[in-house]
Protein backbone atom coordinates (compact mmCIF):
# COMPACT_ATOMS: atom_id res chain seq x y z
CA UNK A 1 -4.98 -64.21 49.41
CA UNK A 2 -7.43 -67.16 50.08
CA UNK A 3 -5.69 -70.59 51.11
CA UNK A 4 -5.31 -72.18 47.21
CA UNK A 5 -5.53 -69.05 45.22
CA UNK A 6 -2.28 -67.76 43.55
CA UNK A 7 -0.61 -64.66 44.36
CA UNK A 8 -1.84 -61.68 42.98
CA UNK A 9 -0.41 -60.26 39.37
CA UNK A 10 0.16 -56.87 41.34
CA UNK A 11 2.68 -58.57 43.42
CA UNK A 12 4.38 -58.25 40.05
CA UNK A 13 3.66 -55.06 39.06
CA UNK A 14 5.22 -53.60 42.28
CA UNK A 15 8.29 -55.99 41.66
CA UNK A 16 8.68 -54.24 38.51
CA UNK A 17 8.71 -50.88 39.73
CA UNK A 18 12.05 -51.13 41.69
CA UNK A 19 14.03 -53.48 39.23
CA UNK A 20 16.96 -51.47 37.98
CA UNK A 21 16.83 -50.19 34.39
CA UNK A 22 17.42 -52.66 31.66
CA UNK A 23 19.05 -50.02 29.49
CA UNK A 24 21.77 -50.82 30.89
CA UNK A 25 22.36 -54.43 30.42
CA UNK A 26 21.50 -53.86 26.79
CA UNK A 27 23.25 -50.81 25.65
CA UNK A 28 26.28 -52.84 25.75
CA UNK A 29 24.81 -55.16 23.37
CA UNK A 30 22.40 -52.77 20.86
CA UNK A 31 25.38 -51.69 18.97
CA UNK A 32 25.55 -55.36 17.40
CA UNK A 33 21.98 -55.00 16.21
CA UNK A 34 23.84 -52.66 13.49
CA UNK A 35 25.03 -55.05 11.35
CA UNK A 36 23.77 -58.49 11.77
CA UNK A 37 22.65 -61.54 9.95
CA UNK A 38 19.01 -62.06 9.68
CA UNK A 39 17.11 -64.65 7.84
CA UNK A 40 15.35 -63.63 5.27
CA UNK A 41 17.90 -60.66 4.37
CA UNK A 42 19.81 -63.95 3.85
CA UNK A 43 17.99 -66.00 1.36
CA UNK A 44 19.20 -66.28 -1.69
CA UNK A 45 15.91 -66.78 -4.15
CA UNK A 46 13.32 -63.88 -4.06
CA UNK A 47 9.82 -64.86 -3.56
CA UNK A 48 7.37 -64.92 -6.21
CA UNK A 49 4.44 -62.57 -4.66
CA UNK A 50 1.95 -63.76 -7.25
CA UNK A 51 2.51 -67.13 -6.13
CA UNK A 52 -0.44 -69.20 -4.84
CA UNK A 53 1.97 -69.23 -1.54
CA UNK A 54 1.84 -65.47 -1.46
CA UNK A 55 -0.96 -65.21 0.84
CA UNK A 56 -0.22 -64.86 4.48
CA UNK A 57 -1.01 -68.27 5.18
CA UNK A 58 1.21 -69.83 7.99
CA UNK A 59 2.76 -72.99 6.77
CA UNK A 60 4.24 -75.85 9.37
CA UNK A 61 6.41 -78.83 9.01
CA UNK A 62 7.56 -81.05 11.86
CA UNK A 63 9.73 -83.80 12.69
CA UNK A 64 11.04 -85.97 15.59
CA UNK A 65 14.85 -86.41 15.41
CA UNK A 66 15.94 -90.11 14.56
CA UNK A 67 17.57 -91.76 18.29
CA UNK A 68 20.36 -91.81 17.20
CA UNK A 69 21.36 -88.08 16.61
CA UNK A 70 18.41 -87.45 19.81
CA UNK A 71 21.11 -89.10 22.12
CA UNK A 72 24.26 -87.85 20.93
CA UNK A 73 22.74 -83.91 20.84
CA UNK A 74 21.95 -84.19 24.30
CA UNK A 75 25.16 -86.37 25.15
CA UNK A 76 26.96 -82.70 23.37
CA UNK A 77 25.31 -80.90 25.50
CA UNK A 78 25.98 -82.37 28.88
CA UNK A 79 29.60 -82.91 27.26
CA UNK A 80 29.72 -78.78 26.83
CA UNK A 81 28.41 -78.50 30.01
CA UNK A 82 25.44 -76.23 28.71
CA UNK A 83 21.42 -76.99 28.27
CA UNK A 84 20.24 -78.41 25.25
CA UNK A 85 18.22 -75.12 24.86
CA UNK A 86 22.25 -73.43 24.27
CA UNK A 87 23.26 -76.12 22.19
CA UNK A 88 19.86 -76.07 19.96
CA UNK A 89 20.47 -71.66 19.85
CA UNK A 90 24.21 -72.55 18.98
CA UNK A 91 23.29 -74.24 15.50
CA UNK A 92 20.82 -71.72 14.69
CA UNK A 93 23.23 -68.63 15.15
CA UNK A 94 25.47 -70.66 12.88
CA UNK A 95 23.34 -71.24 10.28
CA UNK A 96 22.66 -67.54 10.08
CA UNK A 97 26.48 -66.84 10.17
CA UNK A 98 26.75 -69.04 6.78
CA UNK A 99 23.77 -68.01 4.90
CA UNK A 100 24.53 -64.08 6.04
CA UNK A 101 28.50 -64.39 5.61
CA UNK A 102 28.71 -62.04 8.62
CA UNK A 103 30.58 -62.86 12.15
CA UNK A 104 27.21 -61.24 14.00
CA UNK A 105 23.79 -62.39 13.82
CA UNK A 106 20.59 -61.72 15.37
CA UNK A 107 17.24 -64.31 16.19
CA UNK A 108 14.58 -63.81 19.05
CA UNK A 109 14.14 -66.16 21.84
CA UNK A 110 10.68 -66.56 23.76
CA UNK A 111 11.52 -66.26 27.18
CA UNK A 112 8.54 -67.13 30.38
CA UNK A 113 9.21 -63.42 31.54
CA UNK A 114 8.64 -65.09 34.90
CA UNK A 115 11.46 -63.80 37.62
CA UNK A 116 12.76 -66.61 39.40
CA UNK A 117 13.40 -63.77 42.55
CA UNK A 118 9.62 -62.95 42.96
CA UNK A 119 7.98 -65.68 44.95
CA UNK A 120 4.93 -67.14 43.61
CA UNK A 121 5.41 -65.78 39.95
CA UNK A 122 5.11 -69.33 38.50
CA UNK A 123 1.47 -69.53 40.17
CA UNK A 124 0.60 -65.73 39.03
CA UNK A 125 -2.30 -65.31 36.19
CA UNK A 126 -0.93 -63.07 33.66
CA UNK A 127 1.13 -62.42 31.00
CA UNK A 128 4.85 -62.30 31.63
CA UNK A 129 5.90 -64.49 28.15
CA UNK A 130 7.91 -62.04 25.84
CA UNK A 131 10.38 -62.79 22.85
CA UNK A 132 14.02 -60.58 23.18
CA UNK A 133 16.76 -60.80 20.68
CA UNK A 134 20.32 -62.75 20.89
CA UNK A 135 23.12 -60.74 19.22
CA UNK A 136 25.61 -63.41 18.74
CA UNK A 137 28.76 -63.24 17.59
CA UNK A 138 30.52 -66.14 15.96
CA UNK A 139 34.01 -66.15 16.04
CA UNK A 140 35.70 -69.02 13.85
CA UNK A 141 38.61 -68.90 16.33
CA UNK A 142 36.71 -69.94 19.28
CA UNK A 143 36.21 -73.58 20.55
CA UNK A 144 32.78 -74.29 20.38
CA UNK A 145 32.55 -75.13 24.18
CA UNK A 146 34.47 -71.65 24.84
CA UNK A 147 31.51 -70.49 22.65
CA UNK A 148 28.30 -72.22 23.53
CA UNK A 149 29.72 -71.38 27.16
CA UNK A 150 29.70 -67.55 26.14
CA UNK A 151 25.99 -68.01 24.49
CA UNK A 152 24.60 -69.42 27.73
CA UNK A 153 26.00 -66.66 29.95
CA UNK A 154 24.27 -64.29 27.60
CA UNK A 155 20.86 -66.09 27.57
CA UNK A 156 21.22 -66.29 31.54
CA UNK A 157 22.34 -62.79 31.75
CA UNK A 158 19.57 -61.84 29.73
CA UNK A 159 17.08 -63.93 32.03
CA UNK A 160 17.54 -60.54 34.73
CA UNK A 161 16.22 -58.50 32.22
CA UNK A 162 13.55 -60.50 30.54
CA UNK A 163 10.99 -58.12 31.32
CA UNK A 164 12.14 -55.84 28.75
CA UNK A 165 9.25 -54.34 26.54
CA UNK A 166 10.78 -55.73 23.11
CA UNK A 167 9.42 -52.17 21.77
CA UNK A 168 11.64 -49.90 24.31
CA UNK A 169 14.48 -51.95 23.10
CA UNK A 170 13.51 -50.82 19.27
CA UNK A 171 13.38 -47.38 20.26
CA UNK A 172 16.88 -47.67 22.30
CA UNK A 173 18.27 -49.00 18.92
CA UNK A 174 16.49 -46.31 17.17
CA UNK A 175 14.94 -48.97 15.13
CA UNK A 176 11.21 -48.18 16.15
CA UNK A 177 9.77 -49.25 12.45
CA UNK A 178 11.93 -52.22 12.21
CA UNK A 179 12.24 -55.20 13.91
CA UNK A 180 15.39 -56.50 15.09
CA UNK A 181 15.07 -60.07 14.53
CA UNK A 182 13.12 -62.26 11.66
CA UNK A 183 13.60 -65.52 13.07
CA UNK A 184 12.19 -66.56 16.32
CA UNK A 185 13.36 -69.71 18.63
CA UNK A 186 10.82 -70.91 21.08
CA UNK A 187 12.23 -73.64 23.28
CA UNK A 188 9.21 -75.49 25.43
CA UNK A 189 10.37 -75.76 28.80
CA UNK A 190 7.75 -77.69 30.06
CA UNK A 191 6.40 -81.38 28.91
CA UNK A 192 3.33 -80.44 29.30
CA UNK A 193 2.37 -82.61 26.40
CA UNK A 194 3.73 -85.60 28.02
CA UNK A 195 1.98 -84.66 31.38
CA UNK A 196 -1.11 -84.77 29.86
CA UNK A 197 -0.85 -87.76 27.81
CA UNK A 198 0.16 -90.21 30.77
CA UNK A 199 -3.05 -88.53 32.88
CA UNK A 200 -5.54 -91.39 32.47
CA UNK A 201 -8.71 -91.66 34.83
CA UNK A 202 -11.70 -93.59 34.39
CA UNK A 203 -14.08 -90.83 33.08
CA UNK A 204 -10.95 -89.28 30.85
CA UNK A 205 -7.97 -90.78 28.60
CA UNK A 206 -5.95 -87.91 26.68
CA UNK A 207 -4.20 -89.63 23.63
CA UNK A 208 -2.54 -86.90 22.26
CA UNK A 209 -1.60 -83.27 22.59
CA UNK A 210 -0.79 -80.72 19.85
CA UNK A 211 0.34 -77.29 20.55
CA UNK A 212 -0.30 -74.63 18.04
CA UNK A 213 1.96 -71.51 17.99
CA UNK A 214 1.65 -68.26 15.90
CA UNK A 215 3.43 -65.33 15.81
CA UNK A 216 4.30 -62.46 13.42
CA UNK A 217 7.67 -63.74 12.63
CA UNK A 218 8.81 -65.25 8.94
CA UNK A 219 9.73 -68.05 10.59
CA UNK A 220 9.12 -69.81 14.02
CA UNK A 221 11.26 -72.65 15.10
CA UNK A 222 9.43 -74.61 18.11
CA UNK A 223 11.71 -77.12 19.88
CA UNK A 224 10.24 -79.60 22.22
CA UNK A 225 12.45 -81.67 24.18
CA UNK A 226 9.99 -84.51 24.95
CA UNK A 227 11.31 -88.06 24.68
CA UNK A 228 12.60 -87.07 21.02
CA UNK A 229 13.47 -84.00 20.26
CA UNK A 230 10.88 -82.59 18.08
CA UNK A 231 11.18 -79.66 15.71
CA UNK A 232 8.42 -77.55 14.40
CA UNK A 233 9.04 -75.07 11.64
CA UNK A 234 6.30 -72.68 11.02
CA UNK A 235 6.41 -69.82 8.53
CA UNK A 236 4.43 -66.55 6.74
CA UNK A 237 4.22 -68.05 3.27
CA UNK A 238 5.10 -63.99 2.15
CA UNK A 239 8.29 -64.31 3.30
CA UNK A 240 9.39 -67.97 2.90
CA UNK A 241 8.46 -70.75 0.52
CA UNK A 242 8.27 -74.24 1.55
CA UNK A 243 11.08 -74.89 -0.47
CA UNK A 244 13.17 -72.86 1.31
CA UNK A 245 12.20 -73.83 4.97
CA UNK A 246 12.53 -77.74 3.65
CA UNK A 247 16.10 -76.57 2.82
CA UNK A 248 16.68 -74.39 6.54
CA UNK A 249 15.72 -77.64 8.28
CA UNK A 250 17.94 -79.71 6.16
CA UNK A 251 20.73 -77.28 7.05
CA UNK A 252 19.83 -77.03 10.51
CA UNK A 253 19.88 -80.64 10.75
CA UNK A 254 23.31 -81.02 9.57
CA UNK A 255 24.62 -78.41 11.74
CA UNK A 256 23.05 -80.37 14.83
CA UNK A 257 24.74 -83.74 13.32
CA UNK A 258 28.20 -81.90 13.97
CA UNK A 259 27.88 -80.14 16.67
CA UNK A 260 27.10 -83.72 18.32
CA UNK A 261 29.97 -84.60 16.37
CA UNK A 262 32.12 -87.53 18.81
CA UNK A 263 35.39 -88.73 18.36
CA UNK A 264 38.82 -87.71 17.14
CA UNK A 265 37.34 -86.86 13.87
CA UNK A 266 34.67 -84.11 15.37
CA UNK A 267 34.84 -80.57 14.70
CA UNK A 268 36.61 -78.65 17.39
CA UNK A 269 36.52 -74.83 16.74
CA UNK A 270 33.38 -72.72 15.35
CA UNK A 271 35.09 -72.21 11.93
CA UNK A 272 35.05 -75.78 11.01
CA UNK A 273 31.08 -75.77 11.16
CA UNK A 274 30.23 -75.96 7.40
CA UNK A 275 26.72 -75.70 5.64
CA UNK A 276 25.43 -77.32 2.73
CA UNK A 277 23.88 -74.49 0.31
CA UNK A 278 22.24 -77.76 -1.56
């Protein structure tokens, strides 16, 4: 390639062609699909389809967590020994274990799809981005560090297989006409945002940056780690009302408030993680 261009996409393509199968890796983990929590199997109040929210409108909140619960979540994470993107993945898989009453639940992750063993990848044009499930399983029993520790060797397991075509996995499950996850995490590992608001030149000043994100999903929970931790909540007005993602993020929040739980007085094990249903 010419000095400053990036490697070429086929440098990829042939990297695919002599990974080992994936089927592997995941038929060990597709029997779990069978029987999982899901979001909106677990929502209590049915939508009202003739509702001026019935059209398939994507709908958005967003909010910055206060400082105070910002520093002790990532103070819980470093104290688990796991990345905030583990610890944020943890109270999500929870939530869907209260609302769903089952021990096993299943949400997608967006991954870069980028192998960290093929040189150059980062600088490649193309796209590698791909969401994959999580089949978690939470166990009561378990300490949560024993079990955010378990969740982050599957998400780093799962980073050798990343390239998996999300459909092959559907037919493997033998769930080609239905998806395997409603709920979709996207974690932003990259401050591009703040980047580009502390570039300043004399010709050019960027003030702000907003990132817009839509996918097929019910819902879409963006988390950007900037200098607060900021959570977007985007969702198919079909599927959820506004009530009802007001009332996830409330949830949500709560969860996050004790799993940075510190002291004598914080929860210890997985089963003491409680939800509010108000």
């Amino acid at each position: 390639a010419a000095a400053g261009m990036p490697p070429s996409y086929r440098r990829y393509v042939e990297w695919l062609a002599v990974q080992p199968d994936p089927r592997d890796w995941w038929s060990e983990r597709i029997p779990a699909a069978d029987d999982t929590g899901t979001l909106t199997a677990s929502l209590i109040a049915p939508l009202d389809t003739h509702s001026s929210e019935a059209a398939s409108v994507p709908r958005k909140i967003a909010l910055e967590l206060e400082a105070p619960l910002d520093a002790r979540v990532r103070r819980a994470a470093q104290r688990h020994r796991v990345t905030l993107n583990t610890l944020m993945q943890g109270a999500w898989a929870v939530l869907l274990a209260r609302l769903s009453g089952k021990q096993s639940v299943a949400f997608g992750v967006t991954v870069s799809g980028r192998p960290a063993s093929l040189a150059g990848s980062e600088e490649m044009f193309g796209l590698f981005i791909n969401s994959l499930p999580v089949f978690a399983a939470v166990h009561g029993d378990l300490t949560i560090s024993a079990w955010l520790d378990d969740l982050q060797a599957y998400n780093l397991q799962m980073r050798e297989v990343e390239h998996t075509a999300l459909s092959s996995l559907q037919q493997w499950a033998g769930r080609s006409g239905d998806a395997l996850f409603d709920s979709l995490i996207v974690f932003e590992n990259y401050p591009v945002a703040a980047r580009a608001v502390s570039t300043e030149t004399d010709a050019l000043r960027v003030e702000r940056v907003d990132s817009f994100e839509r996918t097929h999903y019910p819902l879409t929970l963006t988390i950007l780690p900037a200098t607060r931790i900021e959570l977007q909540w985007q969702w198919d007005s079909r599927r959820l009302t506004r009530t009802q993602a007001e009332q996830l993020q409330r949830q949500y929040l709560g969860l996050l408030d004790q799993l940075a739980g510190e002291g004598e007085h914080a929860p210890r094990f997985v089963g003491e993680l409680a939800v509010r249903r108000g």
